[in-house]
Protein backbone atom coordinates (compact mmCIF):
# COMPACT_ATOMS: atom_id res chain seq x y z
CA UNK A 1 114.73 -18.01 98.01
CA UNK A 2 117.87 -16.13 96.42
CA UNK A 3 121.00 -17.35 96.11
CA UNK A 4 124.02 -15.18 97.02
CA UNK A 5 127.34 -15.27 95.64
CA UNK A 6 129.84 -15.47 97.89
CA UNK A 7 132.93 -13.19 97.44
CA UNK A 8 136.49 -14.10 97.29
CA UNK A 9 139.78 -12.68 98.18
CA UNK A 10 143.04 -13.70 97.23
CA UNK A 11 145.24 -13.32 99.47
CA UNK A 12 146.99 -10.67 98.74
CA UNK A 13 144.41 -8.23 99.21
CA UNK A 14 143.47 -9.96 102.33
CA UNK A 15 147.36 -9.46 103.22
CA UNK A 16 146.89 -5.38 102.34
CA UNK A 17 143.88 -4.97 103.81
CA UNK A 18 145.53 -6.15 106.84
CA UNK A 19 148.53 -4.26 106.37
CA UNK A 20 145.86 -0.71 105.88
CA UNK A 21 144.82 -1.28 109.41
CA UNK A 22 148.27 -1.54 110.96
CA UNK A 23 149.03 1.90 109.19
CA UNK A 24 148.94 4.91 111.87
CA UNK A 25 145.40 6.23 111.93
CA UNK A 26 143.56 3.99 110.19
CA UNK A 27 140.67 1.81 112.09
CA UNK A 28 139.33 -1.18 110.84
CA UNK A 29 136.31 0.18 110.17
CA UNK A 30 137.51 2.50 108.11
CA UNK A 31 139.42 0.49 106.03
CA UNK A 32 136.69 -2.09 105.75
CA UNK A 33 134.30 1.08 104.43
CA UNK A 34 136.88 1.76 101.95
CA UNK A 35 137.17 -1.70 101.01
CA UNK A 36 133.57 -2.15 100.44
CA UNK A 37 133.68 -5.33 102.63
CA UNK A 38 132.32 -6.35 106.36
CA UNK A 39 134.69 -5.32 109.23
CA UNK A 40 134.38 -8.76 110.39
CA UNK A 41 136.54 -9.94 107.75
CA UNK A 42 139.11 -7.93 108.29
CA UNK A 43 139.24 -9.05 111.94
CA UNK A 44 139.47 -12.70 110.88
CA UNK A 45 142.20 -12.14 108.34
CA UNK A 46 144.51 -10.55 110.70
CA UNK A 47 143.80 -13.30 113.76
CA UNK A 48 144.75 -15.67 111.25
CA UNK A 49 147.78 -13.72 110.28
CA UNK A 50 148.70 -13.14 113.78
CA UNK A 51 148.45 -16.87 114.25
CA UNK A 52 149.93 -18.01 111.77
CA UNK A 53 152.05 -15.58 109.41
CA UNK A 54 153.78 -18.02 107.01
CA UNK A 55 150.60 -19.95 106.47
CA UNK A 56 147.80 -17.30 106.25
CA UNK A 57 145.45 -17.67 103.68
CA UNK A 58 146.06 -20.86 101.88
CA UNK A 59 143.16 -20.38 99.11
CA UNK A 60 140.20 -22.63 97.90
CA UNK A 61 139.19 -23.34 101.60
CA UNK A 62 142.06 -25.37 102.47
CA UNK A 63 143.69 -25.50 105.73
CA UNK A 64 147.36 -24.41 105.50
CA UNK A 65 149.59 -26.99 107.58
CA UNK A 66 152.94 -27.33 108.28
CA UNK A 67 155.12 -30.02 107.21
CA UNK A 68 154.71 -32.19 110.60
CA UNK A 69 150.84 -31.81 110.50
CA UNK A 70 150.57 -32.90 107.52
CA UNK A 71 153.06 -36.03 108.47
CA UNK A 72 150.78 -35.85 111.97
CA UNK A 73 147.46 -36.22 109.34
CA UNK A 74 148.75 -38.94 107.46
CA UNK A 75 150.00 -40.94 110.26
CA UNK A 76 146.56 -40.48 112.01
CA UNK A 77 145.07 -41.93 108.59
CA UNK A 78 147.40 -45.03 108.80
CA UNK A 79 146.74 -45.73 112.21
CA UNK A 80 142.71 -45.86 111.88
CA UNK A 81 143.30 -48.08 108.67
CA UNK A 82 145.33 -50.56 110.92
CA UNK A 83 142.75 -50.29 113.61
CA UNK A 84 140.09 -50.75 111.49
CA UNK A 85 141.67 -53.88 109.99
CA UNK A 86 142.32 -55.19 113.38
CA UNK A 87 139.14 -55.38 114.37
CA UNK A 88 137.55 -56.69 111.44
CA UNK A 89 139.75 -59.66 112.07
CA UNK A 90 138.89 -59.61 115.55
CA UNK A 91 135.45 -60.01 114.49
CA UNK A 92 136.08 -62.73 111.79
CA UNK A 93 138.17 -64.70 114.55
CA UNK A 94 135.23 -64.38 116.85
CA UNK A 95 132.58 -65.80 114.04
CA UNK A 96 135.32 -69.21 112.49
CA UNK A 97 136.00 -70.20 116.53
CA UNK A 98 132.32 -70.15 117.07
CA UNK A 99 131.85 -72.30 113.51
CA UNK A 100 134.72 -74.61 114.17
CA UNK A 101 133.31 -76.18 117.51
């Protein structure tokens, strides 16, 4: 079984590679050829540009979020902490009434 690297792009060059297939004349394919990369790539790259200009390719596999979702994220966190807590003392309220009788 071989192992195969997997390639990375900063994003810059996934920003011009982009950029090459908005220029008159020029197909993805094409470009991709040129690039010596899959088309498919290049098709991903500019969805998530199109999505999300600003925060397009973050690096190192991270999801790029705004400034709310990451507020949104940590809130979520804090919330399933304090739920979690809750009902571990549900549980230990449950087991010293049953004790106590």
């Amino acid at each position: 079984m071989s192992v195969q690297n997997r390639r990375k792009y900063d994003p810059e060059f996934k920003r011009n590679a982009v950029r090459l297939t908005e220029e008159p004349g020029r197909t993805v394919p094409e470009v991709a050829e040129s690039l010596g990369i899959n088309g498919d790539l290049i098709y991903r790259w500019r969805r998530q540009q199109l999505e999300n200009p600003e925060l397009a390719f973050p690096g190192h596999g991270k999801m790029a979020l705004t400034q709310d979702q990451k507020r949104i994220r940590e809130l979520e966190k804090k919330l399933k902490d304090a739920e979690m807590e809750r009902d571990i003392l549900k549980k230990a309220m449950a087991i010293f009434s049953r004790t106590s009788k």
